[in-house]
Protein backbone atom coordinates (compact mmCIF):
# COMPACT_ATOMS: atom_id res chain seq x y z
CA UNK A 1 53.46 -61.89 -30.17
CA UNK A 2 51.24 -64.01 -28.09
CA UNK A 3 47.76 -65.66 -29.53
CA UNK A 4 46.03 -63.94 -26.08
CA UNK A 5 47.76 -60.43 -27.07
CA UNK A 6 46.72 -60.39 -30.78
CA UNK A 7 42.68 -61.42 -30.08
CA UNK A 8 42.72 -58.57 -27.14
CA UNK A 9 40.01 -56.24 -27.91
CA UNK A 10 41.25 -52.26 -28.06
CA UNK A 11 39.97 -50.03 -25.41
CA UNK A 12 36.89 -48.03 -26.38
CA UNK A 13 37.69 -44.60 -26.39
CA UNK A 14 36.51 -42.55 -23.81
CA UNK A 15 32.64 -40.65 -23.64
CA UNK A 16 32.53 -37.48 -23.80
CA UNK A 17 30.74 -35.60 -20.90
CA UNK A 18 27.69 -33.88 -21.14
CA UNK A 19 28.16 -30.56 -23.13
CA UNK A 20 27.84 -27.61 -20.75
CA UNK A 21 24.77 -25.60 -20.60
CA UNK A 22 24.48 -21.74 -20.55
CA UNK A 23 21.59 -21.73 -17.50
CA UNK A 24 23.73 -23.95 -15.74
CA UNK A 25 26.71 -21.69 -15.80
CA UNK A 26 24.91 -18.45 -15.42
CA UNK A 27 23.12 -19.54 -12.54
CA UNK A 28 26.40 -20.57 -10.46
CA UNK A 29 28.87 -18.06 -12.05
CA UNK A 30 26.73 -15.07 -13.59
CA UNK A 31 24.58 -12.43 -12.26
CA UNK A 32 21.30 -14.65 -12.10
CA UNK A 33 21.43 -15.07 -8.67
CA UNK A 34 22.48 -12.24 -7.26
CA UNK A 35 19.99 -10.02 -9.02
CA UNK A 36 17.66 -12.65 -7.68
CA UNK A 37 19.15 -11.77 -4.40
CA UNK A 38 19.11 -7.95 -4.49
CA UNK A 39 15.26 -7.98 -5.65
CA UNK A 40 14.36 -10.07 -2.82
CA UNK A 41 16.55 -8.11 -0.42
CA UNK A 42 14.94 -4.45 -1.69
CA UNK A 43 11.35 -5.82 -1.32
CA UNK A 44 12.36 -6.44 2.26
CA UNK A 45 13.93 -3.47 3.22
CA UNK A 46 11.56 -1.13 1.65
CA UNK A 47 8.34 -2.05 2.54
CA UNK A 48 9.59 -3.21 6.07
CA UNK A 49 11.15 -0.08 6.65
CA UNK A 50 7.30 1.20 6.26
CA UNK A 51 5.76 -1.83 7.78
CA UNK A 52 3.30 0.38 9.93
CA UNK A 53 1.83 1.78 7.24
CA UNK A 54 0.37 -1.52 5.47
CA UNK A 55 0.91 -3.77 7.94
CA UNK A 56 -2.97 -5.45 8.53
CA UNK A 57 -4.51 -3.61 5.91
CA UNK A 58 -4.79 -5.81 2.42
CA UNK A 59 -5.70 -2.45 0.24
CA UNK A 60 -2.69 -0.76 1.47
CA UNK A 61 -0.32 -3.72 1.43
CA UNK A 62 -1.21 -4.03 -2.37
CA UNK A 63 -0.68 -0.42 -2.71
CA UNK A 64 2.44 0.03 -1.02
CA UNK A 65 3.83 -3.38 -2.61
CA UNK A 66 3.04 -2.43 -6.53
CA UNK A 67 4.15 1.07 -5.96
CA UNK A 68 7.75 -0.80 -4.90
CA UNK A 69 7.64 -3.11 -7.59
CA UNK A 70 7.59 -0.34 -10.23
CA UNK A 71 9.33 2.84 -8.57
CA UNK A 72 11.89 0.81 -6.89
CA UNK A 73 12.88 -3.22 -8.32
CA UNK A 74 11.96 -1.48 -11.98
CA UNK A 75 14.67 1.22 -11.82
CA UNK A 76 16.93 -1.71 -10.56
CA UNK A 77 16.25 -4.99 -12.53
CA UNK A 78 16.77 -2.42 -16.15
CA UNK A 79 19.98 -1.49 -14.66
CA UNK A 80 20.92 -5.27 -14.04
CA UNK A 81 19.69 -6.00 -17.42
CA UNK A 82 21.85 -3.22 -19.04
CA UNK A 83 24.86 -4.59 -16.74
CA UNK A 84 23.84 -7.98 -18.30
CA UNK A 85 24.02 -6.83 -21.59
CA UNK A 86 27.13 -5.29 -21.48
CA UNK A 87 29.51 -8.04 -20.15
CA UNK A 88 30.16 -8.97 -23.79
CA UNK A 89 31.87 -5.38 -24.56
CA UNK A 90 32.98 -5.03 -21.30
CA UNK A 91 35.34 -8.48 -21.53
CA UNK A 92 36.32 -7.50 -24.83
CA UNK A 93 34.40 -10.69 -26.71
CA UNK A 94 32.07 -8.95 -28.82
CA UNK A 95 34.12 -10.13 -32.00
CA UNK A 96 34.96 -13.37 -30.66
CA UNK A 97 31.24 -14.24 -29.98
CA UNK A 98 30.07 -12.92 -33.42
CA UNK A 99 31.92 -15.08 -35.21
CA UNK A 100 30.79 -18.84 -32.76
CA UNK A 101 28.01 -21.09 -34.30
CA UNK A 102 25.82 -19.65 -32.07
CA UNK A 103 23.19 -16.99 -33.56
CA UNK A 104 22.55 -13.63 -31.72
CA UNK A 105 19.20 -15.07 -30.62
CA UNK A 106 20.71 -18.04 -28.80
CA UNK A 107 23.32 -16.17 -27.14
CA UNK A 108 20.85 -13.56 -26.13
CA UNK A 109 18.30 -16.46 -24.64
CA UNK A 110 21.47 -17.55 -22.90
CA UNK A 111 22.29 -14.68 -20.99
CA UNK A 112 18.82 -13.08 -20.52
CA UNK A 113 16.44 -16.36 -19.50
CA UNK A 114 18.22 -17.53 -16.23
CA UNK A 115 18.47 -13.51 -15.43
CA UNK A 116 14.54 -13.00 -15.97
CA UNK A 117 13.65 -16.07 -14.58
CA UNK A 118 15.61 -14.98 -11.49
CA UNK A 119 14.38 -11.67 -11.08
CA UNK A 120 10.66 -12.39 -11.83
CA UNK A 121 10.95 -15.41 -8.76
CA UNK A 122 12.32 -13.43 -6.65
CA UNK A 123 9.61 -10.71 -7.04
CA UNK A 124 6.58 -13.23 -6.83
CA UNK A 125 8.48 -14.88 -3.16
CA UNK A 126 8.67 -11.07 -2.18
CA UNK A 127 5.16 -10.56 -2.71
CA UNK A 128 4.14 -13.91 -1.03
CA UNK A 129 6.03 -12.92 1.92
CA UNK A 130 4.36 -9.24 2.34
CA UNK A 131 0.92 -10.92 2.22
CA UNK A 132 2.01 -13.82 4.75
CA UNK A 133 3.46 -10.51 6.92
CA UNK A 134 0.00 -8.78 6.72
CA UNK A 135 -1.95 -12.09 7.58
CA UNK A 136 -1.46 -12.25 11.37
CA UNK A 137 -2.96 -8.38 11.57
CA UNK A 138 -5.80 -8.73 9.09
CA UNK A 139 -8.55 -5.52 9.53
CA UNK A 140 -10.70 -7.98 7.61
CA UNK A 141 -11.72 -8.13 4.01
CA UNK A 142 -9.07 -9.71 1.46
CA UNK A 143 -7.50 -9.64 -2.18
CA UNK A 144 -9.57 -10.12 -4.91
CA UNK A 145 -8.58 -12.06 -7.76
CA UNK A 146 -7.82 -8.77 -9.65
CA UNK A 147 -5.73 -8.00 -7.30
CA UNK A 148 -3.65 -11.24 -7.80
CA UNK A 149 -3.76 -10.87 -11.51
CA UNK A 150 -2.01 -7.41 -11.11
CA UNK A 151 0.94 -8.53 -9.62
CA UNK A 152 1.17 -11.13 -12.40
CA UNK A 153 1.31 -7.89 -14.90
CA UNK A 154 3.76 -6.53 -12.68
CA UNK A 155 6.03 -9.56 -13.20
CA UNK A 156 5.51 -9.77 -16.56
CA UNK A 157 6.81 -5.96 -16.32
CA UNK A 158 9.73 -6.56 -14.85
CA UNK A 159 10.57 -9.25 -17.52
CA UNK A 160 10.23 -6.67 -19.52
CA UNK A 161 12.29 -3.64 -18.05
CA UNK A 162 15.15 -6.46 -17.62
CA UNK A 163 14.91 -7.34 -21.36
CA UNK A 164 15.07 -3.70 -22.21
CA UNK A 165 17.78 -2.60 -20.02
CA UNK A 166 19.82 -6.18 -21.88
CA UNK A 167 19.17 -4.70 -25.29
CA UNK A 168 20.28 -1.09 -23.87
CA UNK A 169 23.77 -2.94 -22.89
CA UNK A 170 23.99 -4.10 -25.98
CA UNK A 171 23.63 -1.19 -28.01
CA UNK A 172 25.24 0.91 -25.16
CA UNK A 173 29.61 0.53 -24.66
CA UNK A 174 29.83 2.74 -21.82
CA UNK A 175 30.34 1.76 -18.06
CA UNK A 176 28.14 3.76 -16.99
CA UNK A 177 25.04 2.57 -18.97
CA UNK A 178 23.05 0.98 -16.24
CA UNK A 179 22.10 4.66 -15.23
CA UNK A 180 20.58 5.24 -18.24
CA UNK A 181 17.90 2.86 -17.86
CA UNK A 182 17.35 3.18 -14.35
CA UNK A 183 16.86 6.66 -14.62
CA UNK A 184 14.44 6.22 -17.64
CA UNK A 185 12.45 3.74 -15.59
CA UNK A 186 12.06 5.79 -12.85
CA UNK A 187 11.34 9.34 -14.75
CA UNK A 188 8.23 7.54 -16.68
CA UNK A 189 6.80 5.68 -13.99
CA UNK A 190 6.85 8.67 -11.22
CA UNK A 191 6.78 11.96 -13.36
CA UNK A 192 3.33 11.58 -15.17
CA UNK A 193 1.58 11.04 -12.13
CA UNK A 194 1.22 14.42 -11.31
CA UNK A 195 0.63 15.16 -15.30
CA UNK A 196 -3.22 14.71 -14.64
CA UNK A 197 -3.99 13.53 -18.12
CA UNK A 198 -5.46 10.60 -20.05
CA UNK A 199 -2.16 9.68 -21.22
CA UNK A 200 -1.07 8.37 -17.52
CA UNK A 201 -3.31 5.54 -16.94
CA UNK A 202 -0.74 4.03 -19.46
CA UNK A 203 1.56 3.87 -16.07
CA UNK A 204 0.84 0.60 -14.15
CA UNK A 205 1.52 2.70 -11.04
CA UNK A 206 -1.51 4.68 -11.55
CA UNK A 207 -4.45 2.88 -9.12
CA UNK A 208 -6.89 5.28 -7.15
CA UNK A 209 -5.80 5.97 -3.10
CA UNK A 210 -6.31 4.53 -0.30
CA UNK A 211 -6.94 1.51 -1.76
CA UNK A 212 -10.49 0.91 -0.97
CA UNK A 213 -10.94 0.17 -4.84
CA UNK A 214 -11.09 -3.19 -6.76
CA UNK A 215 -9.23 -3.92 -10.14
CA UNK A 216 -11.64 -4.97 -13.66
CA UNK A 217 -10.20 -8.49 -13.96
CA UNK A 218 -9.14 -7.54 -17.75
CA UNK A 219 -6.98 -4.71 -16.21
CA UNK A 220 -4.13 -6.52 -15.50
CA UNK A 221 -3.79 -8.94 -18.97
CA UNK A 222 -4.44 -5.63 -20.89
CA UNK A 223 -1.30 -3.66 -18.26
CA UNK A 224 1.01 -7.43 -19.57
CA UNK A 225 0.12 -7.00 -23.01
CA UNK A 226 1.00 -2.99 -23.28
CA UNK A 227 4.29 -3.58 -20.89
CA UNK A 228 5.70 -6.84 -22.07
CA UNK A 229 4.68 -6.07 -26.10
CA UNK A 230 6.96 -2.95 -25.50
CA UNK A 231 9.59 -4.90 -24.54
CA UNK A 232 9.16 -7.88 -26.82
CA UNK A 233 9.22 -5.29 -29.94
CA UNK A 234 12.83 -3.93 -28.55
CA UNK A 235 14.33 -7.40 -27.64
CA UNK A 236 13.26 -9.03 -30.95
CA UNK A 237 14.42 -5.88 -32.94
CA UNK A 238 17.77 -6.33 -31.58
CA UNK A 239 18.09 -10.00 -32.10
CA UNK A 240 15.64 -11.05 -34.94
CA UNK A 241 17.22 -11.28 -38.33
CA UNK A 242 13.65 -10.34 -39.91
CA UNK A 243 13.16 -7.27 -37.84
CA UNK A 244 9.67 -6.60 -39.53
CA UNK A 245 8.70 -9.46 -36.89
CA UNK A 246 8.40 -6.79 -33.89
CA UNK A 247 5.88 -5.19 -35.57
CA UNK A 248 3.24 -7.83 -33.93
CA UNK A 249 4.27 -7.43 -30.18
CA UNK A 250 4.50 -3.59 -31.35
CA UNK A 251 0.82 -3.76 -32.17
CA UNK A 252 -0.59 -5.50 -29.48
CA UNK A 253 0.93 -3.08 -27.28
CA UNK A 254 -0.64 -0.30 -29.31
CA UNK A 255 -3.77 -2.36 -29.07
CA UNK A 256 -3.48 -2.46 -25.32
CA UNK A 257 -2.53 0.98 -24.98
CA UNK A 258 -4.91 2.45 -26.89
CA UNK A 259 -7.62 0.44 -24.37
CA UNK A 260 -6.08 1.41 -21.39
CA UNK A 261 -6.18 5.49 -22.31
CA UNK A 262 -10.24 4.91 -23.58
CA UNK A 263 -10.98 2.75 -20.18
CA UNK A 264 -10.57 6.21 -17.89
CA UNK A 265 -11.90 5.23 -14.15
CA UNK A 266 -13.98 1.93 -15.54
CA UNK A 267 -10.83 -0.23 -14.71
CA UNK A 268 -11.45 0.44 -11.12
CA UNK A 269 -14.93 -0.22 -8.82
CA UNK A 270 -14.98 0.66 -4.93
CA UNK A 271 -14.86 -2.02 -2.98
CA UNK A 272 -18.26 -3.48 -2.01
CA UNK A 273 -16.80 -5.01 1.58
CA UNK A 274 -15.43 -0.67 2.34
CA UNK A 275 -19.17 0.09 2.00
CA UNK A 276 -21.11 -2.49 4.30
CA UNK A 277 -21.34 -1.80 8.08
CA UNK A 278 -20.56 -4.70 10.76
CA UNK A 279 -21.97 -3.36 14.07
CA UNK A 280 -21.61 -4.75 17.72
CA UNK A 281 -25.12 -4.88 20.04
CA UNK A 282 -23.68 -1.83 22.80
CA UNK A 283 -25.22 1.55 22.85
CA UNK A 284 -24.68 3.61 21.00
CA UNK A 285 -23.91 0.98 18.73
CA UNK A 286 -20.41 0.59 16.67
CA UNK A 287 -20.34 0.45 12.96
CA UNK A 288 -17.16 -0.54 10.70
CA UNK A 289 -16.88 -1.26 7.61
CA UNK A 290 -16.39 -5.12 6.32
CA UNK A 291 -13.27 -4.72 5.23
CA UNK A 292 -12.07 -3.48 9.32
CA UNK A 293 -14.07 -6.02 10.67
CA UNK A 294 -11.61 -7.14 13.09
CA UNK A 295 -11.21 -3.71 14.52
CA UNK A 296 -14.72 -3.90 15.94
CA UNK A 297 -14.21 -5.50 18.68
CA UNK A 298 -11.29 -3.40 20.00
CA UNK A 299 -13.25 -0.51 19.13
CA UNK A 300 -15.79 -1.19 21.85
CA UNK A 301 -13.42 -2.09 24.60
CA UNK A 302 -11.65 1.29 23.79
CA UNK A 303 -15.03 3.23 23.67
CA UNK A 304 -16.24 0.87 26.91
CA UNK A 305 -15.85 3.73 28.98
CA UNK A 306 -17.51 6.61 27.47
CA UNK A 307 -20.49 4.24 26.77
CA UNK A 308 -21.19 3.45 30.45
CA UNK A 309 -20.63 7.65 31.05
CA UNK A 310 -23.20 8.09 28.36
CA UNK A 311 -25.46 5.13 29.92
CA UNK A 312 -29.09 6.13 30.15
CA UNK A 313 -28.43 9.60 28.29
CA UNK A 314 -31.68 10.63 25.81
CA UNK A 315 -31.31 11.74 22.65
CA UNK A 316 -28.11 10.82 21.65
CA UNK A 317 -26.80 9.44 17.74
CA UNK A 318 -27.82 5.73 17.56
CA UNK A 319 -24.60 4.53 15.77
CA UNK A 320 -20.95 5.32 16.21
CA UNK A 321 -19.95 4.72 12.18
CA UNK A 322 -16.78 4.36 10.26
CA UNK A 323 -16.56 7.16 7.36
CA UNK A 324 -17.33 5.20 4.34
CA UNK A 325 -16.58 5.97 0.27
CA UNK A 326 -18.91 8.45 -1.29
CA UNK A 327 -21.48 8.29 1.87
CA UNK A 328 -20.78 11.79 4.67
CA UNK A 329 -22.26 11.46 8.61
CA UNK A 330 -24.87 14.46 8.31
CA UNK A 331 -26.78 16.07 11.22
CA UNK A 332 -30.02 14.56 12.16
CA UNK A 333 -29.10 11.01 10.85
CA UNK A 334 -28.69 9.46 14.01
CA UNK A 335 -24.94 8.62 13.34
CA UNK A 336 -21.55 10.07 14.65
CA UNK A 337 -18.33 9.25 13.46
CA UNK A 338 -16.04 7.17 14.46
CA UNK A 339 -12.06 8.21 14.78
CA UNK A 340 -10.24 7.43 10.97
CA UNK A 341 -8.55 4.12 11.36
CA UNK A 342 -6.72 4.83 7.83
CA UNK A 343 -4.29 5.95 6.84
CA UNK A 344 -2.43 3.48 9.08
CA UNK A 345 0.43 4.22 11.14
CA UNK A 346 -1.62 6.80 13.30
CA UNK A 347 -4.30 5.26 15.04
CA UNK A 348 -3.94 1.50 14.29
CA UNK A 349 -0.45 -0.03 13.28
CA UNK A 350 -0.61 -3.71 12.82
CA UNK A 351 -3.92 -4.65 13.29
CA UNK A 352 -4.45 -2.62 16.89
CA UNK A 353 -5.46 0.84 17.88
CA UNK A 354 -2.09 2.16 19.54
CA UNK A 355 -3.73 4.69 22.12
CA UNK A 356 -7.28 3.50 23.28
CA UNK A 357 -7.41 7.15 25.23
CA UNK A 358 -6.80 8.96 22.30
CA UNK A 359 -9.22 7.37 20.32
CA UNK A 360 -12.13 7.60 22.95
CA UNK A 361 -11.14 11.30 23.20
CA UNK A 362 -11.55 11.45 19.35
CA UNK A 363 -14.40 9.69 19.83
CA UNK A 364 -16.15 12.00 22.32
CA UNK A 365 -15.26 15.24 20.01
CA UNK A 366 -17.28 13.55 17.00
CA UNK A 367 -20.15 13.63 19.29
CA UNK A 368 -19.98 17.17 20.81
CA UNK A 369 -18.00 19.27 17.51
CA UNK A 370 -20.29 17.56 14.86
CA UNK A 371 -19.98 19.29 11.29
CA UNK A 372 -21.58 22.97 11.90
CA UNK A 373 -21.67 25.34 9.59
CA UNK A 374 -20.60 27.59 12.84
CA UNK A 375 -17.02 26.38 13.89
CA UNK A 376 -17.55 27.56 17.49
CA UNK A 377 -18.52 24.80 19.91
CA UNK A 378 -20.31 25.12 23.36
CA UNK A 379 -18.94 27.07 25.82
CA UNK A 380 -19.07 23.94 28.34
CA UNK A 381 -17.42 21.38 25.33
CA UNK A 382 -14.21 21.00 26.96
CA UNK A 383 -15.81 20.09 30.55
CA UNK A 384 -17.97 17.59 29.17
CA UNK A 385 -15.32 16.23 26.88
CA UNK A 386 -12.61 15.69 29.91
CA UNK A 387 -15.82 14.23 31.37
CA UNK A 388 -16.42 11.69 28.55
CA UNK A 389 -12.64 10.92 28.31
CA UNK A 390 -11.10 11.39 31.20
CA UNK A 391 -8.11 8.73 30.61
CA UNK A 392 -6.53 11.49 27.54
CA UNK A 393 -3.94 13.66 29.71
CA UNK A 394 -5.08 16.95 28.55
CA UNK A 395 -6.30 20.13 29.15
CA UNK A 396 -8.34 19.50 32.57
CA UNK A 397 -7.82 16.52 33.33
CA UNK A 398 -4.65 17.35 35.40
CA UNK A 399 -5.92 20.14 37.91
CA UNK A 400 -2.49 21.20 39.03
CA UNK A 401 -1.12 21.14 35.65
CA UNK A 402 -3.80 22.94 33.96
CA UNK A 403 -3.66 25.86 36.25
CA UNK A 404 0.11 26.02 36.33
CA UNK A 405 -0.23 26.09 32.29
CA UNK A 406 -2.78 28.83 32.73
CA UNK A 407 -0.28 31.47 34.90
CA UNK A 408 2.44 30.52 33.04
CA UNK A 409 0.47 32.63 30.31
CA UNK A 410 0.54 35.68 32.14
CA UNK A 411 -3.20 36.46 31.62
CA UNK A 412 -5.35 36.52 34.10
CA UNK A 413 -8.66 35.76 32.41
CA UNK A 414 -6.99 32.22 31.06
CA UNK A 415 -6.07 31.95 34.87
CA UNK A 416 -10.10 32.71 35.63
CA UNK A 417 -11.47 30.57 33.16
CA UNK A 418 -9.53 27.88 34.19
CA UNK A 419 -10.73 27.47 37.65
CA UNK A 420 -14.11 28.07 36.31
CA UNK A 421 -14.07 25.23 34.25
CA UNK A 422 -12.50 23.08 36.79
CA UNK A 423 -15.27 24.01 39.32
CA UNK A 424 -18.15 23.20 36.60
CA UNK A 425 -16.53 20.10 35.95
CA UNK A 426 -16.58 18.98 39.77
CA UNK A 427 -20.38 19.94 39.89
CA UNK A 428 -20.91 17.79 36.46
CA UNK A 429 -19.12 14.46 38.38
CA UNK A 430 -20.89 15.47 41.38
CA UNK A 431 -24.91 15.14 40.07
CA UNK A 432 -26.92 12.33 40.70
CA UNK A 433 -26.11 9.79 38.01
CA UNK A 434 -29.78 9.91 36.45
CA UNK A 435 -29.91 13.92 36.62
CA UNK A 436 -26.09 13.60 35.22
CA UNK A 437 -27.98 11.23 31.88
CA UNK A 438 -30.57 13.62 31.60
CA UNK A 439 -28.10 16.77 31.21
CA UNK A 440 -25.56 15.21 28.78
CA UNK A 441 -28.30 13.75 26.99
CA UNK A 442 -29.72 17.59 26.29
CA UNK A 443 -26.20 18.84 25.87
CA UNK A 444 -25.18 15.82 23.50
CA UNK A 445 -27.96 16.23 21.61
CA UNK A 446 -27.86 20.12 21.14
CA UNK A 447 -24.18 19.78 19.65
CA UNK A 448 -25.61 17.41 17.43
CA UNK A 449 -28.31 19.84 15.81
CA UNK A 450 -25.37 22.48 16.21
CA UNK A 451 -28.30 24.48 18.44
CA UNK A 452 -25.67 25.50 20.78
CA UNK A 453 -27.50 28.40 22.10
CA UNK A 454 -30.00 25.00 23.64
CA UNK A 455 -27.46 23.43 25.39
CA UNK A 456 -27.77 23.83 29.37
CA UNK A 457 -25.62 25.04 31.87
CA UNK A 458 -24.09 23.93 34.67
């Protein structure tokens, strides 16, 4: 042996590489992701498949978006939990795993953290990308910060159906266990609302309609402390070794229960922006509420032409005025409604009245059919409305058609009335334009004191 082979050093052995961890692996192999994936995806579907309804409209977005968070993504994330928690029994490791170093509670964080953390992402980017949707179309108003809150307690609520529908797998060695959660989820979240008693405002769907109301900001912490405490108890029952410790979450969520069924309507206040009025300067003027702001000014170029038919009329309601919470349009106030611009999907769908006839027609019947204790309306109400909103196909604003619809009845006195009314309604275009103010103006004005018996003739 050589001097340079006995003084050469021995090779160090070789590192060993990072030890593998759990999030890692269940993030690129496990169910993370694609639970992830399938909350994002349902968001999407479901409230885009009903985009006309919320579309523009913050109250109803919120609505519409909490009422899918807990009747839809909570029946689904507790089934992917209980899916989670049964891949032990499923692969046939249950005794393998019960005898590693590993506790319960470690493999439990192991397998139920990147699958929470997943599913509670994906529910926030959902959320974030409704709102962003609804931005462009804005009515006007906003979120408030209790409104924010609340779909923080919603999160935390999902968190929680996905830890219960884990411990479920666990306890569960059937295939079919998902059901059982999802079907649990979904009977106490949507059966007690029609219960009508204290007991549901311990739902988190529970929120007054149409969503002209603002949340207490202790409403949602108190909703995360009775959902998640629930949950907290069952996971740390399962997995604690000193299983007196879910007594505390347990009680807290008493606690928060016990507030929520005391609380009754205080949780909720209307909305001070569905109250105040935002008129334009036209005449009669146009009221809407704050929070439609942004429909005012289509609102006068779709009423532009019965205001210039009405132009120099006496005696007619100062304001046109959106129907407001708690406060009616009564007779002699110098108001007439406006057409509803809720619930959307009708008149306005994404931030835009969808027939600007329809709604002037609308429009025109609030100020001749007023609320009378007498349903019965002049006898010359549908010759001044086709005069006030002519552009609405109907009735007799086709000549030809309206007369063919009245033979095709078969009775002559429809056939009778009918030209009648078309005559009266050429001698109402044919006035002088001031004698034509004057004589709406008395008509208008009649309907609006219900004195029908005043109104003149033609």
């Amino acid at each position: 042996m050589s001097a340079s082979t006995a003084t050469r050093p021995a090779p160090a052995p070789a590192r060993p590489g990072p030890a593998p961890r759990p999030w890692h692996s269940e993030l690129r192999r496990g169910l993370a992701p694609w639970a992830g994936a399938a909350v994002l995806l349902t968001t999407a579907l479901t409230m885009g498949s009903r985009a006309a309804e919320w579309q523009g409209d913050w109250g109803a977005t919120h609505g519409l978006l909490r009422t899918t968070t807990m009747l839809v993504l909570g029946p689904l994330v507790a089934a992917l939990g209980c899916r989670q928690g049964g891949r032990e029994s499923r692969r046939g490791a249950g005794d393998l795993l019960r005898q590693a170093v590993r506790g319960r509670a470690a493999r439990t964080s192991a397998a139920l953290a990147p699958l929470v953390a997943c599913v509670v992402a994906a529910q926030l980017l959902g959320t974030a990308g409704v709102y962003l949707a609804t931005w462009p179309y804005s009515l006007g108003g906003g979120l408030t910060r209790g409104h924010g809150l609340l779909h923080a307690a919603d999160a935390v609520l999902l968190a929680g159906l996905t830890a219960t529908g884990f411990v479920v797998g666990r306890l569960v060695r059937w295939r079919g266990a998902p059901l059982l959660p999802a079907l649990a989820c979904y009977a106490l979240f949507a059966i007690p609302a029609y219960a009508g008693t204290p007991l549901t405002r311990l739902v988190p769907t529970q929120q007054p309609w149409p969503g002209d109301e603002v949340p207490a900001l202790w409403l949602a912490p108190v909703l995360a402390v009775w959902t998640g405490g629930l949950a907290m108890a069952a996971l740390i029952g399962h997995t604690a070794r000193r299983k007196p410790l879910a007594l505390a979450p347990l009680g807290a969520a008493v606690l928060a229960g016990a507030l929520l069924v005391q609380t009754g309507d205080d949780a909720w206040r209307t909305d001070p922006r569905a109250e105040r009025l935002v008129c334009d300067a036209g005449e009669p003027r146009i009221c809407v509420t704050e929070a439609h702001r942004n429909l005012l000014a289509p609102s006068g170029e779709a009423l532009a032409g019965l205001r210039q038919r009405l132009a120099g009329a006496p005696g007619l309601p100062e304001r046109l005025v959106e129907q407001r919470p708690g406060h009616r349009v009564r007779r002699g106030s110098g108001e007439a409604r406006l057409p509803l611009f809720t619930p959307l999907g009708h008149s306005v769908v994404r931030g835009g009245l969808t027939d600007e006839a329809v709604f002037a027609w609308e429009a025109a019947g609030a100020l001749l059919a007023p609320d009378c204790p007498d349903p019965a309306g002049g006898e010359l109400d549908e010759v001044v409305w086709t005069y006030l909103a002519p552009a609405h196909q109907r009735d007799l604003n086709d000549p030809a058609e309206a007369l063919a619809r009245a033979e095709r009845s078969g009775r002559s006195e429809e056939t009778a009335a009918t030209r009648t009314a078309l005559q009266r309604l050429d001698r109402l275009r044919g006035l002088p334009e001031d004698e034509r103010a004057v004589w709406l103006g008395a008509y208008v004005s009649a309907a609006q004191r219900c004195d029908f018996a005043a109104q003149p003739t033609l």
